[in-house]
Protein backbone atom coordinates (compact mmCIF):
# COMPACT_ATOMS: atom_id res chain seq x y z
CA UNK A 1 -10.06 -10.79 -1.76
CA UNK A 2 -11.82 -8.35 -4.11
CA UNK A 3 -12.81 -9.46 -7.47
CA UNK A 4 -14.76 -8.89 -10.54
CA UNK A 5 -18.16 -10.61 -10.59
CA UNK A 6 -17.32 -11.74 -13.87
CA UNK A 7 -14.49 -13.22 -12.23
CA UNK A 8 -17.12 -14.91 -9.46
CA UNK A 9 -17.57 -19.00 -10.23
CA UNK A 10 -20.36 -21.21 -8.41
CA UNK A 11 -19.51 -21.93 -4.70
CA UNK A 12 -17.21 -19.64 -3.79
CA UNK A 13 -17.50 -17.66 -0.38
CA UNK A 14 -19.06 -14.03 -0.03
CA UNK A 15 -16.99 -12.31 2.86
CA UNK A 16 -18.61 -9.14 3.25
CA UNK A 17 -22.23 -8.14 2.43
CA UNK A 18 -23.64 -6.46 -0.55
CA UNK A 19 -26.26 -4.15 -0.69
CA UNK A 20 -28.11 -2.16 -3.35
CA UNK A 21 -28.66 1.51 -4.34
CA UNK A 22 -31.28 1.48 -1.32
CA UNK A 23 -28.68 0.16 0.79
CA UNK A 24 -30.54 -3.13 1.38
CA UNK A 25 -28.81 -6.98 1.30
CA UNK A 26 -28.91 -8.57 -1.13
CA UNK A 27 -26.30 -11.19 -0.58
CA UNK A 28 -25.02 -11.65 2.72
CA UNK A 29 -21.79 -12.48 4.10
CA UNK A 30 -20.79 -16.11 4.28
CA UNK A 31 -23.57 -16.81 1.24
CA UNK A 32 -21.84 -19.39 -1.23
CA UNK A 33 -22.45 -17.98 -4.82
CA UNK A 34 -24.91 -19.75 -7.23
CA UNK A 35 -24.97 -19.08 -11.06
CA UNK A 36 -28.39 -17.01 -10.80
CA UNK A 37 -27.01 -15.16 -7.74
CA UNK A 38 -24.12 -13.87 -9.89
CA UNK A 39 -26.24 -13.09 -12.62
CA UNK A 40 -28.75 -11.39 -10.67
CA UNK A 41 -25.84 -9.50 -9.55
CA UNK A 42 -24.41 -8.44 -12.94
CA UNK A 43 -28.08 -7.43 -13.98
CA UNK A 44 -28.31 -4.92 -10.62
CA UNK A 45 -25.16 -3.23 -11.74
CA UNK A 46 -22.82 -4.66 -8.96
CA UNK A 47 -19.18 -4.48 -10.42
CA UNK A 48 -16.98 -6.38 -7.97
CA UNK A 49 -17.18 -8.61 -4.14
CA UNK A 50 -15.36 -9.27 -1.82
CA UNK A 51 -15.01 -13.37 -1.78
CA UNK A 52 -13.14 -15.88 0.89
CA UNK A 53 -9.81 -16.79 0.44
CA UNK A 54 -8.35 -19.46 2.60
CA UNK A 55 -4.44 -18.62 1.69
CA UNK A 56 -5.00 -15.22 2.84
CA UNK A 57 -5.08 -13.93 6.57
CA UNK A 58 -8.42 -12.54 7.49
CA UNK A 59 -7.50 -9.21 7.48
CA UNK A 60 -10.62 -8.25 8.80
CA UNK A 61 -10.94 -5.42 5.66
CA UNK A 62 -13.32 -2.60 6.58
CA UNK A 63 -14.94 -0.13 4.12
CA UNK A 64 -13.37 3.37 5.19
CA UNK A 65 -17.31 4.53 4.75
CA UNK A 66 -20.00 1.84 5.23
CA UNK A 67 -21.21 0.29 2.70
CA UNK A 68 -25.25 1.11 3.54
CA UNK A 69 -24.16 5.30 4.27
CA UNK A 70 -22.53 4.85 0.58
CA UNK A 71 -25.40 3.91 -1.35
CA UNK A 72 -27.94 5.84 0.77
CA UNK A 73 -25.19 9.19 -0.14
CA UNK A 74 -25.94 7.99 -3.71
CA UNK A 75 -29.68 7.93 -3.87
CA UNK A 76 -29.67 11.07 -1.58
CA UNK A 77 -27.42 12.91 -4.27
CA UNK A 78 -29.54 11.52 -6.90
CA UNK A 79 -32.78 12.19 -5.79
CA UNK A 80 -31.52 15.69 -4.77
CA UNK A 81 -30.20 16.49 -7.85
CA UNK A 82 -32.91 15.30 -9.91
CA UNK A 83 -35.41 17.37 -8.43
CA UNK A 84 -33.95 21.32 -9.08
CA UNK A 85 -34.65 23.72 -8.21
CA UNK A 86 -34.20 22.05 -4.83
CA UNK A 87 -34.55 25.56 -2.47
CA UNK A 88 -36.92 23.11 0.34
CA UNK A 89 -35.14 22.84 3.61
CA UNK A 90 -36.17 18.78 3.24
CA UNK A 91 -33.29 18.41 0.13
CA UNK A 92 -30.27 20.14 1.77
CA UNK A 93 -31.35 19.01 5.36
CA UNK A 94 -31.44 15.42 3.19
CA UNK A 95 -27.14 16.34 2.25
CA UNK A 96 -26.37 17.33 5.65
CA UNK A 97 -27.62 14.39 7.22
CA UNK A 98 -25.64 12.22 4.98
CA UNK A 99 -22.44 14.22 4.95
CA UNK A 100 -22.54 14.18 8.73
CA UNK A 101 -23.01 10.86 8.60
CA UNK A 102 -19.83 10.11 6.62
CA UNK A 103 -17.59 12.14 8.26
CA UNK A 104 -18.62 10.80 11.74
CA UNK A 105 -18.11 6.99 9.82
CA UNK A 106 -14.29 8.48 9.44
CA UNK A 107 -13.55 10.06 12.02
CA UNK A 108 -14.44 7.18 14.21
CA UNK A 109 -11.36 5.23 12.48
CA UNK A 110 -8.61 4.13 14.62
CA UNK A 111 -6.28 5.03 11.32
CA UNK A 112 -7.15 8.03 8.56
CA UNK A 113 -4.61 5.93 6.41
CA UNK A 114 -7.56 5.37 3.93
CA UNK A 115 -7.54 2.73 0.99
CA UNK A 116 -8.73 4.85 -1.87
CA UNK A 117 -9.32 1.41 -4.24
CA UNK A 118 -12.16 0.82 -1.75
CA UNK A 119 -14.43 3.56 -3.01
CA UNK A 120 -14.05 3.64 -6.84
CA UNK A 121 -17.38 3.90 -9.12
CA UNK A 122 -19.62 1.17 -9.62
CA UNK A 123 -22.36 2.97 -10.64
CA UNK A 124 -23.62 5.77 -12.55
CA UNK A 125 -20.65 7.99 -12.63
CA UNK A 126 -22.18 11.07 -12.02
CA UNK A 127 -23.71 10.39 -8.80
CA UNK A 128 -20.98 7.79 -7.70
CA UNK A 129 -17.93 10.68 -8.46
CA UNK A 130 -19.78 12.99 -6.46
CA UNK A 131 -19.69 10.72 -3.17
CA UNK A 132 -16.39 9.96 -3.86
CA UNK A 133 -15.12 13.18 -4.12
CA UNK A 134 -16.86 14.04 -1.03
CA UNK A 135 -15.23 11.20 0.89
CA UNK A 136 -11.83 11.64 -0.52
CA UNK A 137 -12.19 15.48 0.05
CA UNK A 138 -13.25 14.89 3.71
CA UNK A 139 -10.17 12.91 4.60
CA UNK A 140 -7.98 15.25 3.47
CA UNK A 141 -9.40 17.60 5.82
CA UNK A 142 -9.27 14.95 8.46
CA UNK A 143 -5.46 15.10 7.69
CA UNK A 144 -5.69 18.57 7.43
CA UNK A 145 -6.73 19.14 11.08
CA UNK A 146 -9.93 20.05 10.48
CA UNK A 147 -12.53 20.29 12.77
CA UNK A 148 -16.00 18.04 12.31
CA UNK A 149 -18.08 21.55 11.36
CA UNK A 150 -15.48 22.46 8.82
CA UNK A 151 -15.30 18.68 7.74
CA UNK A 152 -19.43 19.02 7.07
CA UNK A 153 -18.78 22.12 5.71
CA UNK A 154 -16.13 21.12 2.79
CA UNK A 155 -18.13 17.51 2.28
CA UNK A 156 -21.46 19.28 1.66
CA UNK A 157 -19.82 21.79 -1.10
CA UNK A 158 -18.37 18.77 -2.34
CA UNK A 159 -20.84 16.33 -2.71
CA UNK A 160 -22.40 18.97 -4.75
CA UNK A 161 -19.40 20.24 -6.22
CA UNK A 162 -21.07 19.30 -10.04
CA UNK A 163 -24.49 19.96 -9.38
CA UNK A 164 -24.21 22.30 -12.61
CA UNK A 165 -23.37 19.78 -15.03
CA UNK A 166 -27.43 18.87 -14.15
CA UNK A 167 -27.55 22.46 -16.98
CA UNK A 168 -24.80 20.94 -19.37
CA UNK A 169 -26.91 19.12 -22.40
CA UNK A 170 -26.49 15.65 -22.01
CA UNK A 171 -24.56 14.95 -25.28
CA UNK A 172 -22.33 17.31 -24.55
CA UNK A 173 -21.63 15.50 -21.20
CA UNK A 174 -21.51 11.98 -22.71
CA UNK A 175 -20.01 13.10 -26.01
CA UNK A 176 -17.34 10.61 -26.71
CA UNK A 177 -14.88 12.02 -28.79
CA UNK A 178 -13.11 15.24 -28.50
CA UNK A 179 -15.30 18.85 -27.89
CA UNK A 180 -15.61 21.65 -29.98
CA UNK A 181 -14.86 24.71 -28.98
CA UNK A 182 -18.27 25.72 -28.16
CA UNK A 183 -18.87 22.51 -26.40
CA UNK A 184 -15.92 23.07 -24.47
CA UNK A 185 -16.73 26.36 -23.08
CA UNK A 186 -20.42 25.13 -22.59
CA UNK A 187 -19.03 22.33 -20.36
CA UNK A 188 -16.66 24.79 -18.49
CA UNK A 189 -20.41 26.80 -17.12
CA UNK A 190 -21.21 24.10 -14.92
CA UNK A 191 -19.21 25.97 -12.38
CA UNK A 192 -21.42 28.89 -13.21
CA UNK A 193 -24.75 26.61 -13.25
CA UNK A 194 -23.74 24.93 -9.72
CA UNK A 195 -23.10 28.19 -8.14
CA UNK A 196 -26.38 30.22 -8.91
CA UNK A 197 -28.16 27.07 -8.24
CA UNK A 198 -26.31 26.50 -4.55
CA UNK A 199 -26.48 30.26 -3.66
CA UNK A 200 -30.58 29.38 -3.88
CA UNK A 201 -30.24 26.58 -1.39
CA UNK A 202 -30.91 27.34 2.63
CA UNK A 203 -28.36 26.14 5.68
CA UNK A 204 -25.72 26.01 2.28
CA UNK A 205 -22.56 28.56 3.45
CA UNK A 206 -20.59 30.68 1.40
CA UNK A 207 -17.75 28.17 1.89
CA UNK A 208 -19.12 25.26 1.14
CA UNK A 209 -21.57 26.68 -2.37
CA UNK A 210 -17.87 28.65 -3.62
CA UNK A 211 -16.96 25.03 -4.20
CA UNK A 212 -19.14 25.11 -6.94
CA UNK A 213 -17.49 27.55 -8.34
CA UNK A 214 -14.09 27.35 -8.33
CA UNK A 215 -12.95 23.75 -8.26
CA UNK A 216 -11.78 24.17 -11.91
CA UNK A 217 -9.45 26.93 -11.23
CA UNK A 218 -5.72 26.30 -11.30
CA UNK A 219 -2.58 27.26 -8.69
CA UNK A 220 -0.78 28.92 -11.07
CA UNK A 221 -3.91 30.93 -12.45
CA UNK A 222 -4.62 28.68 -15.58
CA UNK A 223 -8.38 27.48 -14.19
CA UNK A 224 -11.70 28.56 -14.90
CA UNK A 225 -14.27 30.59 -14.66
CA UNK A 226 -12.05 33.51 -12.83
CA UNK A 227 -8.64 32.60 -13.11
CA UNK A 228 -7.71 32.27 -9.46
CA UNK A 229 -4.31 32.08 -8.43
CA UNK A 230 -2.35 29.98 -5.41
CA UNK A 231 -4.38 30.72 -2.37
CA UNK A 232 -6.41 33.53 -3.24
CA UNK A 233 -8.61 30.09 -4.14
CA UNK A 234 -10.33 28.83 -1.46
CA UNK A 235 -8.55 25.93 0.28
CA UNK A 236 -11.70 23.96 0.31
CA UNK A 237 -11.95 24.66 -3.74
CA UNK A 238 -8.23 23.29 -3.34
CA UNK A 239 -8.74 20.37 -1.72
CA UNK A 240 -12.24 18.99 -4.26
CA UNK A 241 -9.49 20.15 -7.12
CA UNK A 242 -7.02 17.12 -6.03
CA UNK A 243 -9.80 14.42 -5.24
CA UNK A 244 -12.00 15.50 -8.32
CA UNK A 245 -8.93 15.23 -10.52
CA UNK A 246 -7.57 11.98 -8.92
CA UNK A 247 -11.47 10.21 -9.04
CA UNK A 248 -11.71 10.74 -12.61
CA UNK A 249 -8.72 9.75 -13.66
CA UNK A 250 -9.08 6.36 -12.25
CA UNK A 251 -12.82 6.03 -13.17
CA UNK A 252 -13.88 4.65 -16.45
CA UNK A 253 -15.57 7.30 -18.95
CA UNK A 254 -16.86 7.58 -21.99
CA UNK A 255 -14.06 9.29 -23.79
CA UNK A 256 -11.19 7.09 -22.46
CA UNK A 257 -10.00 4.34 -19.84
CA UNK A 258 -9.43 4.42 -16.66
CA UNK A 259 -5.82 5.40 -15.64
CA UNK A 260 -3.68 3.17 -13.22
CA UNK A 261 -3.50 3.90 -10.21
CA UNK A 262 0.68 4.67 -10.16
CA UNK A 263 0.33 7.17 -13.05
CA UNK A 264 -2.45 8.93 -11.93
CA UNK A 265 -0.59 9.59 -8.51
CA UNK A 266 2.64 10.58 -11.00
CA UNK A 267 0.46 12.68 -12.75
CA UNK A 268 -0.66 14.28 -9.27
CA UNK A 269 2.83 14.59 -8.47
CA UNK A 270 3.98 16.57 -11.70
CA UNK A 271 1.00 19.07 -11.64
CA UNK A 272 2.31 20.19 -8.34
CA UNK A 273 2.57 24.05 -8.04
CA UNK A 274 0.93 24.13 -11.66
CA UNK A 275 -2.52 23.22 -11.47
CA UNK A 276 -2.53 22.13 -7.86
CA UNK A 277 -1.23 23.04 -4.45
CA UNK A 278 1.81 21.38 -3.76
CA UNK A 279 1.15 21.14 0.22
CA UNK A 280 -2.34 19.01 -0.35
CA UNK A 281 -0.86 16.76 -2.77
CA UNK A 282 1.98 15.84 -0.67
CA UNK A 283 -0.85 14.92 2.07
CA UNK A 284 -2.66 13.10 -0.02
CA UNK A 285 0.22 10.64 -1.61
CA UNK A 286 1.63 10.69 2.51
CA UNK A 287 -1.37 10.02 4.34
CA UNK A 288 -3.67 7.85 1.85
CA UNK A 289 -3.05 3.92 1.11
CA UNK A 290 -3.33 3.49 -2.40
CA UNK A 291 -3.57 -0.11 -2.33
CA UNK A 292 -5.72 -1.70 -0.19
CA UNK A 293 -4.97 -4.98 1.45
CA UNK A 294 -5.83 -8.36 -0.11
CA UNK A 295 -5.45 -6.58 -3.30
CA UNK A 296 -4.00 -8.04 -6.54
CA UNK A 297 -1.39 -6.57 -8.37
CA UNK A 298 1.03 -6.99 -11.10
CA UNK A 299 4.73 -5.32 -10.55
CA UNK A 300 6.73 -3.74 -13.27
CA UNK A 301 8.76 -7.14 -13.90
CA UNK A 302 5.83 -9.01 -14.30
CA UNK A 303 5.08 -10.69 -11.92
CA UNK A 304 2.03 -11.21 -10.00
CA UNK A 305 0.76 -11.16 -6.19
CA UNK A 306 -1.66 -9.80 -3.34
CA UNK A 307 -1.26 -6.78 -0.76
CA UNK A 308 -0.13 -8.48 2.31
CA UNK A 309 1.10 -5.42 4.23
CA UNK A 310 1.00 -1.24 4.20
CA UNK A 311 3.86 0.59 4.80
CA UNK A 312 1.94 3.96 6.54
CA UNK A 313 4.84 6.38 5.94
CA UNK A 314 5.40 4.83 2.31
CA UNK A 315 1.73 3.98 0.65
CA UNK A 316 2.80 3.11 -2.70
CA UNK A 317 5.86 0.79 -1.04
CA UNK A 318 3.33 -1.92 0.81
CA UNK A 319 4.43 -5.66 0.93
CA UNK A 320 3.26 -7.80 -1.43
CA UNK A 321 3.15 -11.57 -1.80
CA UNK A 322 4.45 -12.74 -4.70
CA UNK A 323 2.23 -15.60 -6.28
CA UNK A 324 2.62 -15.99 -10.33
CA UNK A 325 6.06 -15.77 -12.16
CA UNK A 326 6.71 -13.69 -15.50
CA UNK A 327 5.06 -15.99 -17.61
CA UNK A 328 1.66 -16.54 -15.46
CA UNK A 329 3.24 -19.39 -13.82
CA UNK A 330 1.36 -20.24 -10.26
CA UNK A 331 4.84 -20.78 -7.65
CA UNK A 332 5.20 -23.43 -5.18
CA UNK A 333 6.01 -21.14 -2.94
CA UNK A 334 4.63 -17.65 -2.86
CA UNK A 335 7.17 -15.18 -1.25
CA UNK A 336 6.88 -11.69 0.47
CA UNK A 337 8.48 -9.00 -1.23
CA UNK A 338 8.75 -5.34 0.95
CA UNK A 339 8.78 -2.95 -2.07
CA UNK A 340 10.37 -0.14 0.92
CA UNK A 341 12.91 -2.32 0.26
CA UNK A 342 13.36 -3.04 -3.25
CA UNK A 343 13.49 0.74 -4.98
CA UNK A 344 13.27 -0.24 -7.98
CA UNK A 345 9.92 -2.19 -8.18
CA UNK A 346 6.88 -0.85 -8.74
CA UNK A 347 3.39 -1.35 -8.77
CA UNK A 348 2.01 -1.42 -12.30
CA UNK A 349 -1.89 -2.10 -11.99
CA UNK A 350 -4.06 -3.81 -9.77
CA UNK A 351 -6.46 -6.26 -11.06
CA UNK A 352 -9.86 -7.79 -10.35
């Protein structure tokens, strides 16, 4: 079951491993937590674990990308970034490695049908929303039919896909209230920054650095910097649009709280045709789990329970079992509830 460290209590079970930035252990599986071990953990910036739970089947979970290719992504992003102007074949040939490396990581999956709770931000957001975005981006083109090239092609534009927020002043980035004008148009150049700065970069194709560039444009021609419109934007800008849009949403940021999970995905839904195309949100809601099994949630009538059971042609039906009443009230007798079959039941929120 994934919790919150601050959740975590002495003696209970690790179940999967947990590395660091460098993508080295530091607690692994099967390790029964101590008091400094879960402060030690807090202090290295490690938000949640996976821990044993006895009630549950072993479901055997599996990270859709490794955790060790995750946080070696991150410090490859990070030390990449960092270091512009970045034109040495060492930094890009750095990217491709690790973008290859992820979409090999999913494409050896049995099952695209991806649990996108399993790759939300635990670090610094920057860095962490560009790996995500490149992993989210990557399996829609998995479900897209794409081949591997094109899938290294659209990961490596978007794994870079903000470098040129590296030009936006940092207080305009982490400015907590609302922008001014000025601010507001200075924020919208990062497209421009990230392009100029990509177009610099060797073994980078036009494809994957346009990324850059358009990601912010709109389907109905509302989007900056040019004012695309439908397809004459690239379907790889496309694509980063949906899983830059849905990563932020449900990531925590200065300015505002994370959304759940069910109204970002409504939001998604409503913006179809508008500000994004239709045909790669529908894959996106269709082919992606958005709850992940041995996940806790708490349904519209209150009540609370754990992912049991995915529903592949219906990801935001799964079956859930049913453990707390209304009032908080641990049952007797936890029951299974198929939400495919009970329409009007919802997931509200998941919780740590």
């Amino acid at each position: 079951m994934l919790i919150s460290v601050d959740n975590a209590v002495d003696e209970m079970i690790l179940a999967k491993d947990i590395y660091n930035t460098s993508g080295v252990i530091l607690l692994r599986k099967g390790a029964h937590l101590k008091k400094n071990y879960i402060e030690n953990l807090k202090e290295k910036g490690i938000k949640t674990i996976y821990i044993k739970d006895e009630s549950l089947q072993d479901n055997n979970i599996q990270k859709i990308v490794k955790e060790k290719t995750r946080k070696e992504a991150l410090n490859i992003v990070e030390e990449t970034i960092r270091r512009l102007p970045f034109s040495q074949d060492k930094n890009i040939k750095q990217i491709t490695y690790v973008v290859e490396k992820i979409v090999d990581e999913l494409l050896d999956g049995e099952d695209i049908f991806m649990n996108l709770l399993d790759i939300k931000a635990v670090d610094d957001y920057t860095f962490d929303h560009c790996v995500d975005v490149c992993v989210l981006s990557i399996i829609l083109g998995k479900n897209l039919n794409y081949s591997r090239d094109e899938l290294v092609e659209l990961g490596k534009g978007a794994i870079l896909h903000d470098i040129g927020k590296i030009l936006v002043p940092q207080e305009i980035l982490k400015k907590p209230d609302k922008l001014t004008y000025g601010e507001f148009q200075e924020m919208k150049n990062h497209t421009v920054y990230g392009y100029k700065i990509l177009q610099k970069v060797p073994e980078m194709s036009e494809n994957s650095i346009s990324i850059s560039l358009f990601h912010h444009e709109r389907y109905d021609g509302k989007g900056y910097p040019n004012g695309l419109k439908g397809e004459n934007i690239p379907e790889y800008s496309r694509i980063v649009s949906v899983a830059d849009v849905y990563n932020a949403l449900t990531s925590e940021r200065v300015y505002r709280k994370k959304g759940k999970n069910q109204e970002v995905i409504e939001y998604l839904t409503t913006m179809k045709e508008s500000q994004f195309d239709s045909h790669i949100v529908d894959v996106f809601i269709e082919k992606i789990a958005m709850y992940s099994l041995n996940r806790n949630v708490v349904l519209n009538t209150g009540v609370k329970g754990v992912v049991v059971d995915i529903n592949k042609n219906f990801p935001l039906r799964p079956v859930v079992e049913v453990r707390y009443d209304e009032s908080g009230q641990k049952l007797l007798r936890p029951y299974h509830l198929n939400l495919l079959e009970n329409n009007s039941i919802l997931i509200d929120d998941t919780l740590n």
